[in-house]
N, C-alpha and C. Protein backbone atom coordinates (compact mmCIF):
# COMPACT_ATOMS: atom_id res chain seq x y z
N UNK A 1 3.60 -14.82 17.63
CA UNK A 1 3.88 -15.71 16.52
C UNK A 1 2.60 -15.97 15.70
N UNK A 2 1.55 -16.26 16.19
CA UNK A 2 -0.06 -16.57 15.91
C UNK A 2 -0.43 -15.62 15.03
N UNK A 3 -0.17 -14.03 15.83
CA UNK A 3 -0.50 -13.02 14.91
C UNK A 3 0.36 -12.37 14.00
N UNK A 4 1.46 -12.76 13.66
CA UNK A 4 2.42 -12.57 12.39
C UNK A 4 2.33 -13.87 11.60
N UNK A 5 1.58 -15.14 11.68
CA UNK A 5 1.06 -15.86 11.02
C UNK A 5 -0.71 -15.64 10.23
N UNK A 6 -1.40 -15.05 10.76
CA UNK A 6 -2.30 -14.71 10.69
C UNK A 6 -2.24 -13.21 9.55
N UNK A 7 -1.07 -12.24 9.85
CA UNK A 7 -0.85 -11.59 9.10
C UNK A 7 0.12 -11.80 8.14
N UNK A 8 0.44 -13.06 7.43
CA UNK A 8 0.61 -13.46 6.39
C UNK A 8 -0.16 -13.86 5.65
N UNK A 9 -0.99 -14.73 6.30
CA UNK A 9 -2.09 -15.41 5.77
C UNK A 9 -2.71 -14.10 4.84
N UNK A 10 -3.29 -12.92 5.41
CA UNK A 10 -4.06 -11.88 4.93
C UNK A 10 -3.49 -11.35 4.00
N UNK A 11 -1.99 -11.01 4.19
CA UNK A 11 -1.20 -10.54 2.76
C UNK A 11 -1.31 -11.31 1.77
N UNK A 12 -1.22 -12.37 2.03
CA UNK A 12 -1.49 -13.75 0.91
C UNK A 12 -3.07 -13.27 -0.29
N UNK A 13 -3.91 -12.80 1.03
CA UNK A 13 -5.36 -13.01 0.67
C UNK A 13 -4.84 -11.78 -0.16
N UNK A 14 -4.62 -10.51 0.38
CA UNK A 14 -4.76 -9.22 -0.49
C UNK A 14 -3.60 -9.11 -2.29
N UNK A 15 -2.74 -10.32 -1.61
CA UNK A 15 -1.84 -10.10 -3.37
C UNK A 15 -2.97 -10.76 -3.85
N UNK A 16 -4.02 -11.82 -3.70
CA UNK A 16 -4.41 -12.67 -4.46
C UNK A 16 -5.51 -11.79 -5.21
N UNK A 17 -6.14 -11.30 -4.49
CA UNK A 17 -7.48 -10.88 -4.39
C UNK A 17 -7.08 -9.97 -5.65
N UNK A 18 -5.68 -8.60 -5.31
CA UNK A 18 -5.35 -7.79 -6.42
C UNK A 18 -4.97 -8.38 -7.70
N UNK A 19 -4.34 -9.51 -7.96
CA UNK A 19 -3.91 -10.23 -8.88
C UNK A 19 -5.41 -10.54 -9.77
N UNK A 20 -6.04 -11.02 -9.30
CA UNK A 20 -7.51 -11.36 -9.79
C UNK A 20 -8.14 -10.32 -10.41
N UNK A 21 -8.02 -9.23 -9.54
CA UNK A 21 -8.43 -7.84 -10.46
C UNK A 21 -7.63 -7.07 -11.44
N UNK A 22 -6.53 -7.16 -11.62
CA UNK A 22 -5.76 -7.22 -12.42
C UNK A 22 -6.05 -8.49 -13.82
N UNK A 23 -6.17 -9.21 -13.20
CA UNK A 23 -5.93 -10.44 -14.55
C UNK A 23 -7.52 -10.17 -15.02
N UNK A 24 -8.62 -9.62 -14.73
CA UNK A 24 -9.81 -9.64 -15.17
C UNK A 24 -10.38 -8.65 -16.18
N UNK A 25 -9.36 -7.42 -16.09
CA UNK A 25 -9.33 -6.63 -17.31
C UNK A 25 -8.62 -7.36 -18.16
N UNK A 26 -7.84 -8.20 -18.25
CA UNK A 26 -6.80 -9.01 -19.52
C UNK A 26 -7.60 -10.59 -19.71
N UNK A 27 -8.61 -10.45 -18.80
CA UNK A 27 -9.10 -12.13 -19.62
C UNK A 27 -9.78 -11.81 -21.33
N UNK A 28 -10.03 -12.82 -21.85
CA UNK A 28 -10.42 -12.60 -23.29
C UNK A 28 -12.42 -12.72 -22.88
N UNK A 29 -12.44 -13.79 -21.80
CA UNK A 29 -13.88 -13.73 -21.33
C UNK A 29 -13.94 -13.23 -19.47
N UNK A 30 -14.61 -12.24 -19.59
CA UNK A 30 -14.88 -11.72 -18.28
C UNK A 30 -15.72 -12.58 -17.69
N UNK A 31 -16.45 -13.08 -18.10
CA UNK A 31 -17.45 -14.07 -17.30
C UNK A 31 -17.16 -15.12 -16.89
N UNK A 32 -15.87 -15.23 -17.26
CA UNK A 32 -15.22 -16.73 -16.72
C UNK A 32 -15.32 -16.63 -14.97
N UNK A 33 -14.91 -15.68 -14.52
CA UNK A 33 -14.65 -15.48 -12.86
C UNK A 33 -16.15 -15.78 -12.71
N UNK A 34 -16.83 -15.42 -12.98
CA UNK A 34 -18.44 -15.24 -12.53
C UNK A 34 -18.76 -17.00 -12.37
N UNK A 35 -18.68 -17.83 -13.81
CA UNK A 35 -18.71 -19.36 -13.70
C UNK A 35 -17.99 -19.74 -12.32
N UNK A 36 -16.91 -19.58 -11.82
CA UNK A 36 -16.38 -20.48 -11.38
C UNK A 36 -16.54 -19.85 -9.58
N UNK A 37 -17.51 -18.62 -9.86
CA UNK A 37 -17.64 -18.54 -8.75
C UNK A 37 -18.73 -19.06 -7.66
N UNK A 38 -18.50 -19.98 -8.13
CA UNK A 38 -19.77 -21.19 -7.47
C UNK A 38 -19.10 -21.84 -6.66
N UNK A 39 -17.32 -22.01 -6.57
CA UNK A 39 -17.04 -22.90 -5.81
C UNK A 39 -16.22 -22.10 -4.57
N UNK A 40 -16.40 -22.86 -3.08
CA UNK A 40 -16.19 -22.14 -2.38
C UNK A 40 -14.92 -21.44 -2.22
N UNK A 41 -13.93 -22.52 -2.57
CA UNK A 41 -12.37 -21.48 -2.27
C UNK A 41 -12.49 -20.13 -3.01
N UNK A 42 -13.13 -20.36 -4.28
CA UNK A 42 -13.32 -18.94 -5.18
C UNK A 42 -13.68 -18.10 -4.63
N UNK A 43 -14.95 -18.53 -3.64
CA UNK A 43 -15.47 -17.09 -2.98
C UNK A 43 -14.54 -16.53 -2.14
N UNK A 44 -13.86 -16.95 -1.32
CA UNK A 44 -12.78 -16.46 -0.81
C UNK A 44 -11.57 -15.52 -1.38
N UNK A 45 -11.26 -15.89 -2.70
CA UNK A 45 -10.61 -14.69 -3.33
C UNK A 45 -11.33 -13.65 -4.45
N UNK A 46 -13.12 -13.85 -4.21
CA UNK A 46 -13.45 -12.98 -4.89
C UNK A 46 -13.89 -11.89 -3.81
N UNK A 47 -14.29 -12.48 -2.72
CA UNK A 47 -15.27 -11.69 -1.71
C UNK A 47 -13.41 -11.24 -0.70
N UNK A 48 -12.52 -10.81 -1.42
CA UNK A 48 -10.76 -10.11 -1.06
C UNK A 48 -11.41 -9.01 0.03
N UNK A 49 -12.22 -8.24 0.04
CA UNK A 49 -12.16 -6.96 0.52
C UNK A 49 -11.85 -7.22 2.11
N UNK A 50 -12.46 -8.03 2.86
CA UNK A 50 -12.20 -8.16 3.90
C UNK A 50 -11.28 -8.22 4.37
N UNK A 51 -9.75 -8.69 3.15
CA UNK A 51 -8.20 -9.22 3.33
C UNK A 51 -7.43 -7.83 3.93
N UNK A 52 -7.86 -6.70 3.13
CA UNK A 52 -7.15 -5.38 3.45
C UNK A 52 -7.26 -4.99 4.79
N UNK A 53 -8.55 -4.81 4.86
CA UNK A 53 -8.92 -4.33 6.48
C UNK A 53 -8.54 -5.04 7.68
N UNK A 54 -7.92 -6.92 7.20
CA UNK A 54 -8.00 -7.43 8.19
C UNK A 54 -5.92 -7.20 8.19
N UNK A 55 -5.26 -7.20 6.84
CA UNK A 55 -4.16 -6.87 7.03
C UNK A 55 -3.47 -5.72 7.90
N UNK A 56 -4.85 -4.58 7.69
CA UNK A 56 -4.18 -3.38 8.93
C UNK A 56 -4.61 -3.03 9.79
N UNK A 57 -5.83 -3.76 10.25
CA UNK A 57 -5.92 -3.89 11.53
C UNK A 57 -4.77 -5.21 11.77
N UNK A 58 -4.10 -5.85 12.23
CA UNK A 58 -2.94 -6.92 12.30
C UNK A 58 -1.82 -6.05 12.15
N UNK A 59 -1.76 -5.47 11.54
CA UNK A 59 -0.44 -4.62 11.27
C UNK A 59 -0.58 -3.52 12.10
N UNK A 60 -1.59 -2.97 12.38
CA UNK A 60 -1.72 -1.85 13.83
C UNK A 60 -1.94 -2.82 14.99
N UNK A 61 -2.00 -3.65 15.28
CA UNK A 61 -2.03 -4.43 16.58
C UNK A 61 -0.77 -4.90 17.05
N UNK A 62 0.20 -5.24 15.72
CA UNK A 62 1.60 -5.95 15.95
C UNK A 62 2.01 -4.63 16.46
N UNK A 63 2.24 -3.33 15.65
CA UNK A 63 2.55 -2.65 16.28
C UNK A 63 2.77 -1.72 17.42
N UNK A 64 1.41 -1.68 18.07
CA UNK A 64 0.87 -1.59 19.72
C UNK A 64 1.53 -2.43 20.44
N UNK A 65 1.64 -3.42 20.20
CA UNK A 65 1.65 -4.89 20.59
C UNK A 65 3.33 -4.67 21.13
N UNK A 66 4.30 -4.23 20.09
CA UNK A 66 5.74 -4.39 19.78
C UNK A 66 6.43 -3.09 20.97
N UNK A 67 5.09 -1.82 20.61
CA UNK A 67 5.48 -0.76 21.49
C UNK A 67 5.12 -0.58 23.17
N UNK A 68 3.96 -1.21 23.02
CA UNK A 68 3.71 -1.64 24.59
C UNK A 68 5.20 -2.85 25.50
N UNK A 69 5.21 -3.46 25.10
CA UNK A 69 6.47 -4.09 24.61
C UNK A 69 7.67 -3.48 25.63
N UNK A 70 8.01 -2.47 24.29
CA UNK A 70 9.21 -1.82 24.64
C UNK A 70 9.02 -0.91 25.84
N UNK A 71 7.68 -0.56 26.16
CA UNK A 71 7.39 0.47 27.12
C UNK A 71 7.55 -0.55 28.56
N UNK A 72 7.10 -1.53 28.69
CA UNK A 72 7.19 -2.18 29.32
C UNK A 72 8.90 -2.87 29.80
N UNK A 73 9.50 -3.00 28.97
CA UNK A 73 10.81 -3.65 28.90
C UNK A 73 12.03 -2.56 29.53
N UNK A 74 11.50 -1.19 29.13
CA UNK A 74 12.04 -0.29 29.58
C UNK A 74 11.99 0.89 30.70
N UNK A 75 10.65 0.63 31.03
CA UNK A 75 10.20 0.94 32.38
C UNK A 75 9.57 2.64 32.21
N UNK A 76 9.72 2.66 31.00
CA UNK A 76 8.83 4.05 30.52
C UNK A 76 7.80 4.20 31.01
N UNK A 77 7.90 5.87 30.75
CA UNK A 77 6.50 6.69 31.39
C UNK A 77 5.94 6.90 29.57
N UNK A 78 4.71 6.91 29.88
CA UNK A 78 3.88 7.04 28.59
C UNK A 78 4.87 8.49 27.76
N UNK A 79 4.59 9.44 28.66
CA UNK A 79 5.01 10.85 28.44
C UNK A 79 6.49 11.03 28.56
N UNK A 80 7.18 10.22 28.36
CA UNK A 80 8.83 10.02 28.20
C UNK A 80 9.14 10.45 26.71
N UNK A 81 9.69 11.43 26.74
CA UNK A 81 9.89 12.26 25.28
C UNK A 81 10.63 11.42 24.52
N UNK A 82 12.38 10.88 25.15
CA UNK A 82 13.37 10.01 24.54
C UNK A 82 12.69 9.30 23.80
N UNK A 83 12.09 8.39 24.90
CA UNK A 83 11.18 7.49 24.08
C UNK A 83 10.49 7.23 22.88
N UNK A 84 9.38 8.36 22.53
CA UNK A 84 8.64 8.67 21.92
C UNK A 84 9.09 9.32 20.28
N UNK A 85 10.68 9.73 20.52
CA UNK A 85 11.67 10.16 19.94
C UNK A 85 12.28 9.50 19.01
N UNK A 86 12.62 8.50 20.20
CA UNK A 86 13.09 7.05 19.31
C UNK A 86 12.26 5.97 18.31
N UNK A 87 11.06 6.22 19.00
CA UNK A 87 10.08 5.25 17.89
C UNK A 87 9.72 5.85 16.93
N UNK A 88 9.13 7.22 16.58
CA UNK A 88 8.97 7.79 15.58
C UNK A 88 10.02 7.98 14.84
N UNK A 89 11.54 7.71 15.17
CA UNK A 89 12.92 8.41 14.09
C UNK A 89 12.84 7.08 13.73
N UNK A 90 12.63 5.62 14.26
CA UNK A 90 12.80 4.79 13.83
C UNK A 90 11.95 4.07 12.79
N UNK A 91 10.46 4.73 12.96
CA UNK A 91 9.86 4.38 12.19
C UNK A 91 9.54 5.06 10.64
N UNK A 92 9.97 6.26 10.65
CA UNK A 92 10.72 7.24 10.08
C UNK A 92 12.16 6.66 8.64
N UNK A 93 12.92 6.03 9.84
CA UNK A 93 13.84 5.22 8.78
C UNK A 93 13.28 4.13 7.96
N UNK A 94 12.27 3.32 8.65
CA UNK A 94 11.78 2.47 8.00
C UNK A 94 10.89 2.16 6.83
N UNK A 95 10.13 3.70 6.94
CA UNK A 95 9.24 4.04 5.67
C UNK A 95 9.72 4.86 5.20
N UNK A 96 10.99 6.01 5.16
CA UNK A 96 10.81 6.48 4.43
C UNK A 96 11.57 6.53 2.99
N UNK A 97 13.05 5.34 2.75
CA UNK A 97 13.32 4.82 1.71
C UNK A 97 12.27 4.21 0.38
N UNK A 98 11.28 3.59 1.62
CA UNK A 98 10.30 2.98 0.73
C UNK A 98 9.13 4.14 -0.14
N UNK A 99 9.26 4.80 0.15
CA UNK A 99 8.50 5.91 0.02
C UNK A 99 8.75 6.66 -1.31
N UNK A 100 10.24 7.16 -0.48
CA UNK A 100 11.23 8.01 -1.83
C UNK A 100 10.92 7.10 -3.16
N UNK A 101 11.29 5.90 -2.53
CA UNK A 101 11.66 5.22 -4.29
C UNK A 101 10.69 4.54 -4.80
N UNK A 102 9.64 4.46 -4.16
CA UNK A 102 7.64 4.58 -5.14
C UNK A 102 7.82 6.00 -5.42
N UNK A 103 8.18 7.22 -5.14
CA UNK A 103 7.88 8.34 -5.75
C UNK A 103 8.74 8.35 -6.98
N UNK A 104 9.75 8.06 -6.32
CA UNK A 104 11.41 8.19 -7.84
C UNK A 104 10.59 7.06 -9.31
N UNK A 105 10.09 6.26 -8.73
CA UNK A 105 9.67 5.11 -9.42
C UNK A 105 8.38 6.08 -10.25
N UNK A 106 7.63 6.31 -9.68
CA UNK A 106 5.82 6.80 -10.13
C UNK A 106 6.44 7.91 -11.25
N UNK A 107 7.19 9.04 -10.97
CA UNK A 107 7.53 10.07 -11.11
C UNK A 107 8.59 9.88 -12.45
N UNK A 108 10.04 9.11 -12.13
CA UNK A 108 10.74 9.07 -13.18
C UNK A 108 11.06 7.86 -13.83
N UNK A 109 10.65 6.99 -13.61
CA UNK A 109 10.71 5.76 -14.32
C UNK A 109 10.23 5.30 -14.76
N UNK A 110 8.51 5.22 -14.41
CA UNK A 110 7.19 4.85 -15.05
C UNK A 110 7.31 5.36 -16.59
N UNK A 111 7.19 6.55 -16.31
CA UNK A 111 6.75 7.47 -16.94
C UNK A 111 7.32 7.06 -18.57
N UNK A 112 8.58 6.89 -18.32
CA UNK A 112 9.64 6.66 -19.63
C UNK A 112 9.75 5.48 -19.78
N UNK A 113 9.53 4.15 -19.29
CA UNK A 113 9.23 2.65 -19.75
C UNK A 113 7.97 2.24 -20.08
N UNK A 114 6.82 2.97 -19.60
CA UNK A 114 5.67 2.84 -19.92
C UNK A 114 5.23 2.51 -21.55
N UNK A 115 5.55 3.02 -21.91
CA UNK A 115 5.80 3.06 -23.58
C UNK A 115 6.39 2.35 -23.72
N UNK A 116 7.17 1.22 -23.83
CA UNK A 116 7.89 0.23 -24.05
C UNK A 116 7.35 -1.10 -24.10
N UNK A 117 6.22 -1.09 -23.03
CA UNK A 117 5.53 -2.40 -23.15
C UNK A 117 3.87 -2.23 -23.33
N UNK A 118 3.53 -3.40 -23.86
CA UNK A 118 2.11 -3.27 -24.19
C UNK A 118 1.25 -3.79 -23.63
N UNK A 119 0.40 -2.99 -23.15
CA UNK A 119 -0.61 -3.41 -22.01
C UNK A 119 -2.12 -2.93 -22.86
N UNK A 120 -3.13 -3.67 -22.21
CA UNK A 120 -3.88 -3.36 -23.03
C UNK A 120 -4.66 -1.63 -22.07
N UNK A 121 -4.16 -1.63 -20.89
CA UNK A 121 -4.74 -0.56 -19.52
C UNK A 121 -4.06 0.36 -20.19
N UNK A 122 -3.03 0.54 -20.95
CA UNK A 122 -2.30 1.48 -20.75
C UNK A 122 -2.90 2.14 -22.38
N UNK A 123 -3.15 3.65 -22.11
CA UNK A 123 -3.52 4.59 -23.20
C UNK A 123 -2.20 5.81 -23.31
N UNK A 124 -2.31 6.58 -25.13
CA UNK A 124 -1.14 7.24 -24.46
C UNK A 124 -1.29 8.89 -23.87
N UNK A 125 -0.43 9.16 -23.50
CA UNK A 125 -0.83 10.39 -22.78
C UNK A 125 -1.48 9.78 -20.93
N UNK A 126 -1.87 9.20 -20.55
CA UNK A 126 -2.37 8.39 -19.36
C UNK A 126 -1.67 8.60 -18.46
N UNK A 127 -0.57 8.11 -18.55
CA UNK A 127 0.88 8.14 -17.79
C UNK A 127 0.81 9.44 -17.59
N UNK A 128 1.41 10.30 -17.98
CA UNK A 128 1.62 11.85 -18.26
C UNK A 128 0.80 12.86 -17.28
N UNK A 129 -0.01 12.54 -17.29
CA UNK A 129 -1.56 13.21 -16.43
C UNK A 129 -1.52 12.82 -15.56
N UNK A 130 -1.72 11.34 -15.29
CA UNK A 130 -2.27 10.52 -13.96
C UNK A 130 -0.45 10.44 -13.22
N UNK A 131 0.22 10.02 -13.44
CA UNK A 131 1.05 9.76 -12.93
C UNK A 131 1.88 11.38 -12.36
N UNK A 132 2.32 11.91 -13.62
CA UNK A 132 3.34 12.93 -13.97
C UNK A 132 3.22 13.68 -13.41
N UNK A 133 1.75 14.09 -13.53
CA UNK A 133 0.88 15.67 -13.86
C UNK A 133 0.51 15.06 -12.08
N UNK A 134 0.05 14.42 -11.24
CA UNK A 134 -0.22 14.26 -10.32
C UNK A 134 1.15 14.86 -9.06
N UNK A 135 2.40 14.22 -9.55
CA UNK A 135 3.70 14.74 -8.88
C UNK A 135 4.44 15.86 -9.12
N UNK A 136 3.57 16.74 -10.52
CA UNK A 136 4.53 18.09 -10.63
C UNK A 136 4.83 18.53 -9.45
N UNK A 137 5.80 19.66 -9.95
CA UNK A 137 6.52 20.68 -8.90
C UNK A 137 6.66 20.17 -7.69
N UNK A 138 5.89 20.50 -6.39
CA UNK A 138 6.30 20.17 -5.40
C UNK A 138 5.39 19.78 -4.41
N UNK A 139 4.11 18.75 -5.23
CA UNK A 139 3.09 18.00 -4.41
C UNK A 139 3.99 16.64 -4.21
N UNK A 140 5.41 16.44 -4.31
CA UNK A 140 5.89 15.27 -4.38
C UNK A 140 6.32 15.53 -2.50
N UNK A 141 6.41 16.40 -2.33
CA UNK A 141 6.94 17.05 -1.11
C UNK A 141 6.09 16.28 -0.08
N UNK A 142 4.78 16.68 -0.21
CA UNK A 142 3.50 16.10 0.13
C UNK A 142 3.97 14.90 0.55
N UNK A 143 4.04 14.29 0.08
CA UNK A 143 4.17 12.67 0.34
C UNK A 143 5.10 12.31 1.16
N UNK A 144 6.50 12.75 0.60
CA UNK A 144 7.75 12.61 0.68
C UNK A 144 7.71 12.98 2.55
N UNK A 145 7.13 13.60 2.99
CA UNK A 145 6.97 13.97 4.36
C UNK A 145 5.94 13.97 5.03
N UNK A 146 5.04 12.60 4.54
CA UNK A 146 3.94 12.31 4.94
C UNK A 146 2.89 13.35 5.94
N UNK A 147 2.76 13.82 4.92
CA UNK A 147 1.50 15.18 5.44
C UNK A 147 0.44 14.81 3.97
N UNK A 148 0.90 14.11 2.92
CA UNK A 148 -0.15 14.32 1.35
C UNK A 148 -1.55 14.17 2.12
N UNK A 149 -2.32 13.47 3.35
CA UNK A 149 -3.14 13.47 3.47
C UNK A 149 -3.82 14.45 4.80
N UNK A 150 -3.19 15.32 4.95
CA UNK A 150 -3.58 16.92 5.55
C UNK A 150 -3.80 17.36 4.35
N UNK A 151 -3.05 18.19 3.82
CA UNK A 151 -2.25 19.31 3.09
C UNK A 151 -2.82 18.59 1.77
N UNK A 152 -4.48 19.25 1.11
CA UNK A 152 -4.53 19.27 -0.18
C UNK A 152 -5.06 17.70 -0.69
N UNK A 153 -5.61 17.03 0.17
CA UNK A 153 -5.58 14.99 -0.48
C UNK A 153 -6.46 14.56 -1.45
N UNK A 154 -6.98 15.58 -2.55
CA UNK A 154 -7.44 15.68 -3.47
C UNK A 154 -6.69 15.65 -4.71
N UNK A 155 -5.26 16.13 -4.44
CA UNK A 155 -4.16 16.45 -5.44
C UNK A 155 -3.21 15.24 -4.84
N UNK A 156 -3.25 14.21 -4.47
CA UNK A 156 -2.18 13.67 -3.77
C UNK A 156 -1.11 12.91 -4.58
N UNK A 157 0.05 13.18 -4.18
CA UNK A 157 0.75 12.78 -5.84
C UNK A 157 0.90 10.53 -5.82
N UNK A 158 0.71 10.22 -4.58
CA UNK A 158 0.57 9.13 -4.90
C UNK A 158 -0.83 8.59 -3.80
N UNK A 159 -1.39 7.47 -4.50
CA UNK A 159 -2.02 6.67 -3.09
C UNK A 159 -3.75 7.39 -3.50
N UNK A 160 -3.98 8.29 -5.00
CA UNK A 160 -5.42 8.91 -5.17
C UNK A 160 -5.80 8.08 -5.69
C-alpha cells in the first residue's frame, strides 16, 4: 500500500515537473521560473529529474514485488514454463493496446490535426519528418513488437 502511495506521489512529481517544461517555452518571460526559484516547494518541481527515476524504479519493484507474489502463492519453480507463459501473455495484453494506439495516434492523427491548432512549438513540415518520416513503412513494426530498442534505436519510430 506504502509503495503504490509513494508511486503516486512520484507520478504526481513527473506530470508536474513535464508540465513546467512545457509551460516554459509558452511563458512571455522565461525568467519568471528562475525568480521564483528561491522558494523551496519550487525547487522541488524544478530539480523533477529525480521524479522519473524514482517512478521506475517503484514501478519495477511493484512489479517483482506482485511476481514474487504469485510465485509464492502458487508454489512455483522459478523455471516453470506455464508460469512464465502466463506473465509475459499477460503483460503483453496490458501494454500492448496502449502501444498500438500512441502509434495509430503519432502516425495518423497527429499528423492531420496538427495544423489545426496553434502552437507556438509547432513549425510546418515538423510533424511530417519528426513524427511521419520517423514511422514510415515498417519501423512502426519495431515498436509495435517491442524490439524498436534492439533492432536499429537510432531510427525508432516512437520514444527518440
Amino acid at each position: 500500500m506504502a509503495l503504490n502511495a509513494i508511486r503516486v506521489l512520484s507520478l504526481g512529481w513527473v506530470i508536474t515537473g513535464h508540465s513546467l517544461l512545457i509551460l516554459l517555452f509558452l511563458m512571455d518571460n522565461p525568467l519568471y521560473p528562475i525568480y521564483n526559484s528561491k522558494h523551496l516547494l519550487f525547487q522541488s518541481v524544478v530539480n523533477g529529474t529525480p521524479s522519473v527515476d524514482t517512478f521506475f524504479v517503484m514501478g519495477g519493484m511493484l512489479v517483482m514485488l506482485g511476481t514474487m507474489k504469485s510465485l509464492d502463492k502458487h508454489h512455483k519453480q522459478n523455471g516453470d514454463v506455464k508460469f512464465w507463459v502466463l506473465f509475459y501473455s499477460h503483460r503483453l495484453i496490458r501494454l500492448w493496446p496502449t502501444i498500438l494506439l500512441t502509434i495509430l495516434f503519432a502516425v495518423g492523427i497527429y499528423p492531420n490535426l496538427a495544423a489545426l491548432f496553434y502552437s507556438p512549438t509547432y513549425q510546418n513540415n515538423i510533424v511530417d519528418t519528426s513524427v511521419s518520416g520517423a514511422c514510415s513503412g515498417t519501423k512502426w513494426l519495431a515498436t509495435a513488437f517491442f524490439y524498436n530498442n534492439i533492432y536499429n534505436p537510432e531510427t525508432a519510430c516512437i520514444g527518440s
